[in-house]
Protein backbone atom coordinates (compact mmCIF):
# COMPACT_ATOMS: atom_id res chain seq x y z
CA UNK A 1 87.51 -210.45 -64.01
CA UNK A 2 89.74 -213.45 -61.90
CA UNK A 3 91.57 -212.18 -59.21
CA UNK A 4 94.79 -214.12 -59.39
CA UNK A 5 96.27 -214.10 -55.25
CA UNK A 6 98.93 -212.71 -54.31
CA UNK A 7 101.78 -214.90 -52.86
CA UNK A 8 102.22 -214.26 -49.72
CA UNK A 9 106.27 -214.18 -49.76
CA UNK A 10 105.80 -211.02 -52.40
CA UNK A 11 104.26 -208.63 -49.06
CA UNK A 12 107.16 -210.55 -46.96
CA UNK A 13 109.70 -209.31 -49.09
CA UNK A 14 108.64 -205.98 -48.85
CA UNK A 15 108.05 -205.77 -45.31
CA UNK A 16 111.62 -207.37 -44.88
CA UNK A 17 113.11 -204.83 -47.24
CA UNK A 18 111.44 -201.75 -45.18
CA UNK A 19 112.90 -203.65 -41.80
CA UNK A 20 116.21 -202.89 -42.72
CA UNK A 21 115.36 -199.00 -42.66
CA UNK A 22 113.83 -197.97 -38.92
CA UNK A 23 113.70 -194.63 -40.02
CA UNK A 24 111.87 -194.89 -43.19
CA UNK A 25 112.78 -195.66 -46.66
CA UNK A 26 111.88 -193.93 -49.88
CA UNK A 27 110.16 -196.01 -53.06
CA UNK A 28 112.83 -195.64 -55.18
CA UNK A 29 115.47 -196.92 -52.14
CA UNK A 30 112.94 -200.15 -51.53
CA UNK A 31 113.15 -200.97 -55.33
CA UNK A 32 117.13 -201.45 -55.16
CA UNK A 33 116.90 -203.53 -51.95
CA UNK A 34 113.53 -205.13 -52.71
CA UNK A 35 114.26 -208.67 -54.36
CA UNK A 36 111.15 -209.00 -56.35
CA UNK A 37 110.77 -210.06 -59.60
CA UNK A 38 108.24 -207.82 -60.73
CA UNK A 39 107.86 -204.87 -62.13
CA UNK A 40 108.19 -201.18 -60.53
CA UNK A 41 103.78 -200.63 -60.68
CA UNK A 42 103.39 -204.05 -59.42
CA UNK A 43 105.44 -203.28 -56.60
CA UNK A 44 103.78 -199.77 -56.01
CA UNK A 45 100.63 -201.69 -55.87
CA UNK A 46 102.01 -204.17 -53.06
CA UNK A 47 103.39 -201.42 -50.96
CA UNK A 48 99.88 -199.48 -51.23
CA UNK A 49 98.13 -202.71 -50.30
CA UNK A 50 100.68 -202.93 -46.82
CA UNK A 51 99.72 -199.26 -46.22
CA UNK A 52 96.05 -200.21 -46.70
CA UNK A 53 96.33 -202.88 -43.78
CA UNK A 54 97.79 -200.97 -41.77
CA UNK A 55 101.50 -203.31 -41.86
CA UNK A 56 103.23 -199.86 -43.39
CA UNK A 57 102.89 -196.30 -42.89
CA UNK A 58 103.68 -193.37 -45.54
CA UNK A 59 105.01 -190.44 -44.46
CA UNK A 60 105.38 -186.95 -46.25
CA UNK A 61 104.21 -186.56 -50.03
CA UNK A 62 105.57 -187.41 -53.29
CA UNK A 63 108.57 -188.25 -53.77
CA UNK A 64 109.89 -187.45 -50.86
CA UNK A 65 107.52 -190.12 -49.46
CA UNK A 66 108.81 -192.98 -46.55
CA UNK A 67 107.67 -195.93 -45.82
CA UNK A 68 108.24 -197.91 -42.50
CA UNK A 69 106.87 -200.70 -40.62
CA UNK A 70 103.67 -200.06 -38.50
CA UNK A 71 104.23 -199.81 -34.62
CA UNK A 72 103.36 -203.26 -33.55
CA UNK A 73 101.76 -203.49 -29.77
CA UNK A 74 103.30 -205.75 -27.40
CA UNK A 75 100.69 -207.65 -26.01
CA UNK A 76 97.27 -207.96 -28.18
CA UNK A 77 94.16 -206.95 -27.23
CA UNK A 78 92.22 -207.91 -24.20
CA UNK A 79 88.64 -209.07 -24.93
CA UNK A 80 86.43 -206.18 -22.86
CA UNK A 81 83.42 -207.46 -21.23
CA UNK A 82 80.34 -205.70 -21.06
């Protein structure tokens, strides 16, 4: 089986989408503001894949279920010596 990659602008339209909703936006709200070509699984699997690497988070169950963008640190990590 050949893995066909992902473009990259696919995850950026998501994460662009979920942006414009601080406090968390539902599947079904993503997929009318979403402007993705694709269809509804393909974009399921995306948004799993952002939760996966830690760029989303899901909250609550179902379909009640919210995604929004992972809190992002504002400085990265220092290099610890030992």
């Amino acid at each position: 089986m050949v893995r066909r990659k992902i473009p990259k602008s696919e995850f950026e339209a998501i994460t662009q989408a979920v942006l414009l909703f601080p406090d968390g936006v539902t599947f079904e709200k993503l997929l009318t503001v979403v402007k993705l070509d694709l269809p509804r699984r393909t974009i399921q699997h995306r948004v799993s894949s952002l939760v996966k690497k830690g760029v989303l988070i899901s909250q609550g169950k179902t379909k009640a279920m919210k995604y929004r963008l992972a809190e992002v640190s504002a400085s990265p990590p220092t290099a610890v010596e030992t």
